[in-house]
Protein backbone atom coordinates (compact mmCIF):
# COMPACT_ATOMS: atom_id res chain seq x y z
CA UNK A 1 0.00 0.00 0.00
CA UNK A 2 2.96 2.11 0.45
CA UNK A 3 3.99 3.74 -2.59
CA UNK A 4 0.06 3.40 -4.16
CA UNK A 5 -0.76 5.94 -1.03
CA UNK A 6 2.44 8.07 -1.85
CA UNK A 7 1.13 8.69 -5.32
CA UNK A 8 -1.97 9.49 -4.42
CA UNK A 9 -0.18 12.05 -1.78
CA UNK A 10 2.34 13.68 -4.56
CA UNK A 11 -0.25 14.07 -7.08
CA UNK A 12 -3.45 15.75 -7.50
CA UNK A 13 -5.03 12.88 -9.05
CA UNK A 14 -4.33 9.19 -10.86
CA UNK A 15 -5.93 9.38 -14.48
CA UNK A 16 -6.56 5.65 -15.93
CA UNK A 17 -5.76 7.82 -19.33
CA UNK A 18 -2.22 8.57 -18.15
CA UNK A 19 -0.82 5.89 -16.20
CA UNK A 20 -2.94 2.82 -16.11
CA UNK A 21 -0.81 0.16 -14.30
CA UNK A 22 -0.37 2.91 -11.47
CA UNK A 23 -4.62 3.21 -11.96
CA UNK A 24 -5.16 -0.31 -11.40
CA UNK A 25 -2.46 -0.91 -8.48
CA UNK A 26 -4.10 1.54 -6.54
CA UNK A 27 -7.66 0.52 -6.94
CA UNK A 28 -6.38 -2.92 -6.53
CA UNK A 29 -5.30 -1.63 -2.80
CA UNK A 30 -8.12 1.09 -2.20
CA UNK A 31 -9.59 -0.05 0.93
CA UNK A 32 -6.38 -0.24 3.03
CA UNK A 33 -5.40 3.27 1.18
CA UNK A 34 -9.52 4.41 2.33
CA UNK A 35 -8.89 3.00 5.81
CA UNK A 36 -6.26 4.99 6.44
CA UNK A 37 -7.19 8.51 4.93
CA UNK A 38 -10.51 7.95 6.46
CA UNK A 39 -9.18 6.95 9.79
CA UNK A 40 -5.93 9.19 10.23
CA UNK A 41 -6.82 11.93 7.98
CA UNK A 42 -10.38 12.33 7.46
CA UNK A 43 -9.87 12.68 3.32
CA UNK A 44 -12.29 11.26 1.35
CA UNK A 45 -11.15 9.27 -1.48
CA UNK A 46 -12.40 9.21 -5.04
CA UNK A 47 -12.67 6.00 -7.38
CA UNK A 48 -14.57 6.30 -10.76
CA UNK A 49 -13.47 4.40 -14.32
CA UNK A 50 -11.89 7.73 -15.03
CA UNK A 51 -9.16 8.26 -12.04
CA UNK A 52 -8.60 7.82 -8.35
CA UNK A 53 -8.14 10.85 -6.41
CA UNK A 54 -7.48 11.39 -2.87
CA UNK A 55 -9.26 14.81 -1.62
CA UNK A 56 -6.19 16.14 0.20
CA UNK A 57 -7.90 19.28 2.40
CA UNK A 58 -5.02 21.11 4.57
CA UNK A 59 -5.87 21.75 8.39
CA UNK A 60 -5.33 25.27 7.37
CA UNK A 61 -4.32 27.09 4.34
CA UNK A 62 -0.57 28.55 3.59
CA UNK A 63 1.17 30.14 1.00
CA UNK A 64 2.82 27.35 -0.41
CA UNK A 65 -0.35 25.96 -1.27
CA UNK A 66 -2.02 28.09 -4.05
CA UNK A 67 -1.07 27.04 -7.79
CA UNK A 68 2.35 28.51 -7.91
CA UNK A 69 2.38 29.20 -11.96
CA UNK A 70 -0.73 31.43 -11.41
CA UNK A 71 0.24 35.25 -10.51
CA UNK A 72 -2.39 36.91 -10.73
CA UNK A 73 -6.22 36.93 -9.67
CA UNK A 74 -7.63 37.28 -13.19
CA UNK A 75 -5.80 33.75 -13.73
CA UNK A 76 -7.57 32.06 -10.77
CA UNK A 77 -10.83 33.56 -12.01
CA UNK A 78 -9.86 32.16 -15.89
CA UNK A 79 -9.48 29.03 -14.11
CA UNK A 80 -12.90 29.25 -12.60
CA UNK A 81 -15.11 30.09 -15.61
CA UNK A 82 -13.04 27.22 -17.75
CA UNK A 83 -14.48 24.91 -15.42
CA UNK A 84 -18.25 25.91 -15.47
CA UNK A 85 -17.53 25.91 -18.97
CA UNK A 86 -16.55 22.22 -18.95
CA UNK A 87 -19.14 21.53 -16.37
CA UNK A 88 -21.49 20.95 -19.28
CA UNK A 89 -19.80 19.21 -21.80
CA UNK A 90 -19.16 15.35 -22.21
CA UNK A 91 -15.64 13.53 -21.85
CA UNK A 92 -14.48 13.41 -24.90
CA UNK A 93 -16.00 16.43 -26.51
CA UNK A 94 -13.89 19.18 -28.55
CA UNK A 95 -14.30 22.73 -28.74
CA UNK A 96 -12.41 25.73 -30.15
CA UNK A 97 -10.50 28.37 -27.77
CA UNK A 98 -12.75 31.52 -29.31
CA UNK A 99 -16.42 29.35 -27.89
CA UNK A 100 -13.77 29.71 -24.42
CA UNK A 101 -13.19 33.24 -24.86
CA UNK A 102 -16.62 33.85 -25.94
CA UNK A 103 -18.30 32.06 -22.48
CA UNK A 104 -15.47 34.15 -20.58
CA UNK A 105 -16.18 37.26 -21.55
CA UNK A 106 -20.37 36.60 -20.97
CA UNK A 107 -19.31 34.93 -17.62
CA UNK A 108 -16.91 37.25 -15.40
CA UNK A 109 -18.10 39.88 -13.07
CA UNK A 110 -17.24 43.52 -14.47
CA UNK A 111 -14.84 44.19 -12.48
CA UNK A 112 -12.65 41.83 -13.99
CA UNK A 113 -13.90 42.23 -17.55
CA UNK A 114 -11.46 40.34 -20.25
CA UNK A 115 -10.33 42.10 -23.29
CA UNK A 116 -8.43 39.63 -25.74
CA UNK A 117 -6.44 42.59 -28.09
CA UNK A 118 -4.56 42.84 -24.69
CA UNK A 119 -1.53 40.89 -24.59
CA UNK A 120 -1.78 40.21 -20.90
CA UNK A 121 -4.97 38.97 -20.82
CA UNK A 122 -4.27 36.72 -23.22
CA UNK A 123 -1.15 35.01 -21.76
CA UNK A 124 -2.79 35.07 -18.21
CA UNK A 125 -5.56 32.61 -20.33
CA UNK A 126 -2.92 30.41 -21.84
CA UNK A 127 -1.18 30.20 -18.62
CA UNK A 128 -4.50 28.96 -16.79
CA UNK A 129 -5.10 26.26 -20.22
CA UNK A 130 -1.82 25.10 -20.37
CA UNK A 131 -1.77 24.24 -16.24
CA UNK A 132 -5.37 22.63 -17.43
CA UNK A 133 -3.66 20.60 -20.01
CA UNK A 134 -0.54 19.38 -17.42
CA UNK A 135 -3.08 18.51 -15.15
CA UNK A 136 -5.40 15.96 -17.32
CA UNK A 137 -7.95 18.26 -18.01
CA UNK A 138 -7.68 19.32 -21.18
CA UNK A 139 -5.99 17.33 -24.60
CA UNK A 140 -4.49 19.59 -27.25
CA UNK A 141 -6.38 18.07 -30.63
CA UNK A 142 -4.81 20.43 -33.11
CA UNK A 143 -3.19 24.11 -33.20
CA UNK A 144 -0.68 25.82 -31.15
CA UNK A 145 -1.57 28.37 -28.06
CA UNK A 146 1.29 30.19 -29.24
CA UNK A 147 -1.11 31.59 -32.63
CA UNK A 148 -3.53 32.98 -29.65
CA UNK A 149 -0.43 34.75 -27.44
CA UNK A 150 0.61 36.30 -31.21
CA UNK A 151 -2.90 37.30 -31.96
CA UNK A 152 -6.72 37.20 -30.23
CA UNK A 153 -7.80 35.34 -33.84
CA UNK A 154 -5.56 32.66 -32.88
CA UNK A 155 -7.27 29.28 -32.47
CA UNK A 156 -6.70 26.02 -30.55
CA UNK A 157 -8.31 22.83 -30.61
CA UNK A 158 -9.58 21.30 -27.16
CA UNK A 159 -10.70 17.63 -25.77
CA UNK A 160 -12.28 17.53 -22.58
CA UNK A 161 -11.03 14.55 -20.51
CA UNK A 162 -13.86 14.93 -18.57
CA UNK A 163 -11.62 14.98 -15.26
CA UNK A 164 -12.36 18.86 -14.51
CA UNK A 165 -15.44 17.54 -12.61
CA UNK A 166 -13.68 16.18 -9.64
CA UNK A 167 -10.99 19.44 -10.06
CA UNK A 168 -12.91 21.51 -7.13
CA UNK A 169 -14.07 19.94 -3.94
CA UNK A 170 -17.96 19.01 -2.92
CA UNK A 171 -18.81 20.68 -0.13
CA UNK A 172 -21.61 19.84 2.68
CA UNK A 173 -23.46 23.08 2.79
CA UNK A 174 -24.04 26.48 0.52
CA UNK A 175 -21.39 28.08 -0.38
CA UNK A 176 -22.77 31.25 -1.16
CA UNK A 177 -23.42 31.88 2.82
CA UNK A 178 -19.96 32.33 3.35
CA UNK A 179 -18.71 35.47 4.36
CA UNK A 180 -14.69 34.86 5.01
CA UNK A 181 -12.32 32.92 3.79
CA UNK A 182 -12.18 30.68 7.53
CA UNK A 183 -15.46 29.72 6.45
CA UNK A 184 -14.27 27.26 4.08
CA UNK A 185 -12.14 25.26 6.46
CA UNK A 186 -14.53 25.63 9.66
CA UNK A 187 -17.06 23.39 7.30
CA UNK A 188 -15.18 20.66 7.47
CA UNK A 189 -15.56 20.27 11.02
CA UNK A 190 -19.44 21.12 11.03
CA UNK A 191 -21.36 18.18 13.23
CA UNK A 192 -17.94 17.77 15.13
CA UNK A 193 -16.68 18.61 18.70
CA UNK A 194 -13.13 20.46 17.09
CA UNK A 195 -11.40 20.62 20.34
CA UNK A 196 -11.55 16.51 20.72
CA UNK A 197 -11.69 13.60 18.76
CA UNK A 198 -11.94 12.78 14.87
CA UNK A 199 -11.51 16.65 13.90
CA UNK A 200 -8.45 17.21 16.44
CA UNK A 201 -7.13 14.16 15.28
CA UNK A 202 -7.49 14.78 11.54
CA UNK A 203 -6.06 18.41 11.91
CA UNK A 204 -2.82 17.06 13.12
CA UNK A 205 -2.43 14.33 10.73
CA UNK A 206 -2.98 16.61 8.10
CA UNK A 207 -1.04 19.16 9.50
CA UNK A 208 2.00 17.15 10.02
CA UNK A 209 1.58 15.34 6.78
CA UNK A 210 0.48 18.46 4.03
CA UNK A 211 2.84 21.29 5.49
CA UNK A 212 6.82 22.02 6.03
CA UNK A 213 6.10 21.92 9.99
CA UNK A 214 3.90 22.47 12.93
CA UNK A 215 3.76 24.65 15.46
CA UNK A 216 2.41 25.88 19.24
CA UNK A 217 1.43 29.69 17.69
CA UNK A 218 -0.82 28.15 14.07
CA UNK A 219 -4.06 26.73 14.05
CA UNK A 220 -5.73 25.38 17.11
CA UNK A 221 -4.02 25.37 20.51
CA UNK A 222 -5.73 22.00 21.48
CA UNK A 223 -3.73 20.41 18.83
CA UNK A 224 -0.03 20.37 20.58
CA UNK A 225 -2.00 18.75 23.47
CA UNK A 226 -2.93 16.04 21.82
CA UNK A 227 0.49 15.58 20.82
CA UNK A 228 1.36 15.55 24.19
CA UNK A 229 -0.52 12.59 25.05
CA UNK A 230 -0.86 10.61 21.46
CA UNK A 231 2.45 11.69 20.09
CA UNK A 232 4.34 8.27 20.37
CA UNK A 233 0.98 6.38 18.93
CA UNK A 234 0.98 9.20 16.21
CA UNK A 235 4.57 8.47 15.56
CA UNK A 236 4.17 4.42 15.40
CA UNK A 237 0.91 5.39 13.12
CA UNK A 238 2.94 6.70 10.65
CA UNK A 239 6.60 5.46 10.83
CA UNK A 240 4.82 1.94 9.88
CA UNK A 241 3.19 3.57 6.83
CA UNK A 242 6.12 5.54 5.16
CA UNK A 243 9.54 5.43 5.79
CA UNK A 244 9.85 8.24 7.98
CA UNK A 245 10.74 10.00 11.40
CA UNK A 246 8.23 12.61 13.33
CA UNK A 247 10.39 15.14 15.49
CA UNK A 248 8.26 16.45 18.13
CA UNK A 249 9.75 19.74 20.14
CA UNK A 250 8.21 21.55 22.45
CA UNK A 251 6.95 24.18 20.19
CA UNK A 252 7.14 22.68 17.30
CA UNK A 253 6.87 19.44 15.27
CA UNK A 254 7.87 17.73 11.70
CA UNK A 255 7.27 14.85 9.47
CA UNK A 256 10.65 14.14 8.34
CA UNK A 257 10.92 11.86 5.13
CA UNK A 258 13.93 9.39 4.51
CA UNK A 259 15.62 8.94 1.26
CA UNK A 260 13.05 6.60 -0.92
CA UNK A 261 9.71 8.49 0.70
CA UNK A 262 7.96 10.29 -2.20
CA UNK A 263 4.55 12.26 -1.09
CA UNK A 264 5.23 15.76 -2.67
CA UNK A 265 7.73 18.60 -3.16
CA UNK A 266 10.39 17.99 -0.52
CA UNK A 267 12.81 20.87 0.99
CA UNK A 268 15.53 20.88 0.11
CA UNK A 269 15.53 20.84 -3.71
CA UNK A 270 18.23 20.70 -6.24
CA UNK A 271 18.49 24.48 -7.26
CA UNK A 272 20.00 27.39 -5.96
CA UNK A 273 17.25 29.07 -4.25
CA UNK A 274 17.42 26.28 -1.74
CA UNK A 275 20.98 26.49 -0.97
CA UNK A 276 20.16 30.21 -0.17
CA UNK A 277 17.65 29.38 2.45
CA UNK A 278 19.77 26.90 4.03
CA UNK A 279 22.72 30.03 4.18
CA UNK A 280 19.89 32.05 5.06
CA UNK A 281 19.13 30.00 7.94
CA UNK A 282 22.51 29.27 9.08
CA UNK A 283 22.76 32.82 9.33
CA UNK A 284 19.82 33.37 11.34
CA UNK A 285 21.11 30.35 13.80
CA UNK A 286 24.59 32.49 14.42
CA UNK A 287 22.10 35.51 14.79
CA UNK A 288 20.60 33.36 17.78
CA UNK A 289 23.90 31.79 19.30
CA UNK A 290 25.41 35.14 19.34
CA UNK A 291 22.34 36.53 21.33
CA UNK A 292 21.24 39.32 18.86
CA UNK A 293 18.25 37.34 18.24
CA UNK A 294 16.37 35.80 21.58
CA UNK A 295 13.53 33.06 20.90
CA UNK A 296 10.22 32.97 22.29
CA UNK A 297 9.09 30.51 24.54
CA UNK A 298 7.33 28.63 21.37
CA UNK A 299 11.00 27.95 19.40
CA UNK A 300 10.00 31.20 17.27
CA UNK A 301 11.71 34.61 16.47
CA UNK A 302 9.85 37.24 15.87
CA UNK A 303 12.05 40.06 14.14
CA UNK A 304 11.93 43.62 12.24
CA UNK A 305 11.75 43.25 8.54
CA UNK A 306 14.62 45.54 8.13
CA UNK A 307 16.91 43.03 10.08
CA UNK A 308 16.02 40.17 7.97
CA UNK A 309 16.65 42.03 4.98
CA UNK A 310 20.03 43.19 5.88
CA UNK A 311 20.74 39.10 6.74
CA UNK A 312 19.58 37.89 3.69
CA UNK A 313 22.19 40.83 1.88
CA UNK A 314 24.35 39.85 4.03
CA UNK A 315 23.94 36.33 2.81
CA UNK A 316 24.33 37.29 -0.56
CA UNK A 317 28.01 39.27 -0.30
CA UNK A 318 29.29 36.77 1.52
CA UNK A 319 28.24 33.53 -0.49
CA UNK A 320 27.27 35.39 -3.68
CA UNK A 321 30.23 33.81 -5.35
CA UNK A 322 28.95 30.64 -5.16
CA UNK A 323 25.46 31.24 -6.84
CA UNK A 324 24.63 30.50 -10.02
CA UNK A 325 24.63 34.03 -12.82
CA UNK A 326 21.29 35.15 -12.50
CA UNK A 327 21.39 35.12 -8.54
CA UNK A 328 24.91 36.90 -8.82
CA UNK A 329 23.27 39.12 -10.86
CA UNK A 330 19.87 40.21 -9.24
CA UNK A 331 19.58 43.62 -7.89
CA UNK A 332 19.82 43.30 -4.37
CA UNK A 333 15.76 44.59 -4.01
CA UNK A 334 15.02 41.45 -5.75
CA UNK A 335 17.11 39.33 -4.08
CA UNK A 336 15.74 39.77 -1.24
CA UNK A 337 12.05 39.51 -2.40
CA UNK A 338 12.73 36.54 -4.17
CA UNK A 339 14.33 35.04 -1.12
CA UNK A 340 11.51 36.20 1.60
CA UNK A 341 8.86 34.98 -0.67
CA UNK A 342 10.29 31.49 -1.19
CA UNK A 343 10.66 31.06 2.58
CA UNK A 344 7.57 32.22 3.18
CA UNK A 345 6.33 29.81 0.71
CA UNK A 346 7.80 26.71 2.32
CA UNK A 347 6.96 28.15 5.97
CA UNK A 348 10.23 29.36 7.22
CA UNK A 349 8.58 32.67 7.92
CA UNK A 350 5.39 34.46 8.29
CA UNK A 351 5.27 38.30 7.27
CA UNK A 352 3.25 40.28 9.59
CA UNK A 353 1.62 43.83 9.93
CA UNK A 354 3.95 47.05 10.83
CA UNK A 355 7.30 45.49 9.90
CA UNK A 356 7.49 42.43 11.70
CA UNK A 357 8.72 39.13 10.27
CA UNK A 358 7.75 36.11 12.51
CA UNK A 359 10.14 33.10 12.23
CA UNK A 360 9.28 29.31 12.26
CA UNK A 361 11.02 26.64 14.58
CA UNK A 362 11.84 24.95 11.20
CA UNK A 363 14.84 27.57 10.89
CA UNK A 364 16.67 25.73 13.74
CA UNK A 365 16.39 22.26 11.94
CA UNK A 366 17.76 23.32 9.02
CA UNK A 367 21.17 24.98 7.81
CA UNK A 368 23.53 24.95 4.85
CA UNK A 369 27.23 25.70 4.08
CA UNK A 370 29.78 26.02 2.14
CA UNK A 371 33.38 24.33 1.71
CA UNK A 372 35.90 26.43 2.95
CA UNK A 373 37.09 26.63 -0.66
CA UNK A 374 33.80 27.47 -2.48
CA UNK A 375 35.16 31.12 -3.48
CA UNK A 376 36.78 29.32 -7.18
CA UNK A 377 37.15 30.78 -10.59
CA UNK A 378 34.04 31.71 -12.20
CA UNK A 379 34.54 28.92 -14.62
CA UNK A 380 34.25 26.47 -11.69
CA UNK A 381 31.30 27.99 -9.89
CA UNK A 382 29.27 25.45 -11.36
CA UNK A 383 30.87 22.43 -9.80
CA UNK A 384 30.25 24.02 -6.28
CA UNK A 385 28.05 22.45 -3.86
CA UNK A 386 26.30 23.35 -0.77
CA UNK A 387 25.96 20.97 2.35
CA UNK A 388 23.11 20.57 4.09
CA UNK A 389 23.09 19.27 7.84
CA UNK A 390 19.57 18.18 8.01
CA UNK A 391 16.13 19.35 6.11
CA UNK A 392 13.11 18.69 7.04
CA UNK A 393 9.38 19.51 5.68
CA UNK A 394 7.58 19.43 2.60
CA UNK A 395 4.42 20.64 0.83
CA UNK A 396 1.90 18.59 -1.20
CA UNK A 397 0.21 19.18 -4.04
CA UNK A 398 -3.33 18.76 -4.11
């Protein structure tokens, strides 16, 4: 059941289409797989002659969990009106992209009104099909999406796969009597006592299992406890499942994979911009040792923006040799966007109102260097590599 249950945990879904051994090896162990997300996670899963799917809801939403091509909110709303659009139409059926652009433009609110001779517009709604199409969704039949980015008379042939029906979630009451975005996460738990039982239980399966870390100061306060007294069954729970270790601190606590455990995007990767957060948070460890930065009683920091920018500069003139062009490159403004954005995107940090960064425990677990010898001729820089002592954490995709 093991690596059937870490597909479904690295992927959104399992199309028969795509990969039908996979398909029928996990349908083939469905009820141990149903057992378990039922049991320990409280995630539904989905079996039809079309895919198998496991509805992978987070405890609580983060950054690291929107679709990280889109970057903008016209794209999300593309996305929304291309499934309504599909909504109606049979697997298998073909359409052209102007019918698309045509149901957009009678479909979105007027605020966010689509004009196609704009250049933007359309690569925000070729960025939103192609995701479709690298998802399952959609089949290319004929034409290029390029024609439509050169001109708005461009045209594209579609097939829907019919799997954009089981794209959003199903949802146990109205949706249109929600008023904040906690809304959609409290109605999971509706019927349930949240501070005990299945939902507390859930929430820190999912918790530990969909996000980089956990900790004391996010999401509900009776969760830690129940790590206090189900921690070792939690651990047992999972450690016979995958091949993996939970660290529990006092403040804080991980899912750490081992080498051959495969259930989603795992820090650190094998680019630069993770090296950078491991300096980055060997940096901030010295900050700590040497006093200039105290911890809270939870593991965190909480510091002024303007001192974690001058660390990550820091970070850059003195290990800037060892990154690759582009990075060497970057004015130092972006730099240091690029940098607090991706650890705010794998949870090292949390940016918070009137210049206050606050700082996960995951920053003590994790840190990076450099040999003694990685300042090298330019030629070499490519052959240089940065040691990590330990990572931990990692992010699903749904």
């Amino acid at each position: 059941m093991r690596e059937e249950l870490e597909a479904l945990m690295r992927q959104r879904w399992i199309l028969k289409a795509q990969d039908k051994e996979l398909y029928y090896r996990v349908r083939d162990v469905s009820g141990d797989i149903r057992r378990f997300a039922t049991e320990k996670l409280g995630c539904t899963l989905i079996e039809n002659s079309l895919m198998v799917k496991l509805e992978k809801i987070p405890a609580q939403a983060e950054p690291g969990m929107g679709i990280l091509e889109f970057t903008s909110r016209e794209e999300y709303a593309f996305l929304c009106v291309l499934l309504m659009f599909l909504e109606d139409r049979e697997p298998g059926s073909q359409f052209v992209l102007s019918q698309l652009t045509e149901y957009i433009e009678g479909n979105l609110p007027d605020e966010t009104k689509a004009d196609w001779t704009i250049y933007t517009h359309r690569r925000r709604l070729i960025k939103v099909m192609r995701f479709a199409v690298a998802q399952g969704m959609l089949l290319v039949t004929d034409g290029s999406d390029d024609d439509f980015m050169d001109s708005e008379g461009g045209e594209v042939l579609y097939e829907n796969t019919g799997a954009s029906r089981y794209f959003m979630r199903n949802f146990s009451a109205d949706i249109m009597s929600y008023e904040k975005p906690e809304d959609f996460a409290e109605s999971d738990w509706f019927g349930m006592d949240e501070e005990r039982g299945l939902a507390r239980r859930h929430r820190v399966y999912k918790r530990l299992l969909l996000s980089p870390g956990m900790y004391r100061g996010d999401g509900a306060p009776e969760d830690f406890e129940y790590l206090k007294y189900y921690g070792r069954r939690l651990s047992e729970d999972l450690e016979s499942v995958f091949n993996c270790q939970v660290h529990i601190y006092k403040g804080s606590a991980f899912f750490m994979m081992g080498e051959d455990c495969e259930l989603g995007a795992a820090f650190p990767q094998n680019n630069v911009l993770s090296d950078i957060l491991l300096l980055c948070a060997g940096k901030i460890r010295q900050s700590v040792s040497g006093h200039l930065w105290q911890p809270a009683e939870d593991e965190a920091l909480r510091v002024p923006l303007v001192d974690m920018e001058r660390l990550i500069k820091a970070v850059k003139a003195d290990f800037g040799a060892g990154f690759t062009k582009n990075y060497r490159e970057m004015p130092e403004g972006e730099f240091v966007r690029t940098v607090l954005e991706a650890m705010e995107i794998w949870s090292f940090i949390r940016m918070e109102p009137e210049g206050y960064v606050h700082i996960h425990p995951i920053v003590a677990r994790v840190a990076g260097e450099y040999p003694k010898d990685y300042r090298m001729p330019e030629e070499n820089l490519q052959k240089t590599e940065i040691r990590a002592r330990e990572a931990g954490g990692k992010k699903n995709e749904q």
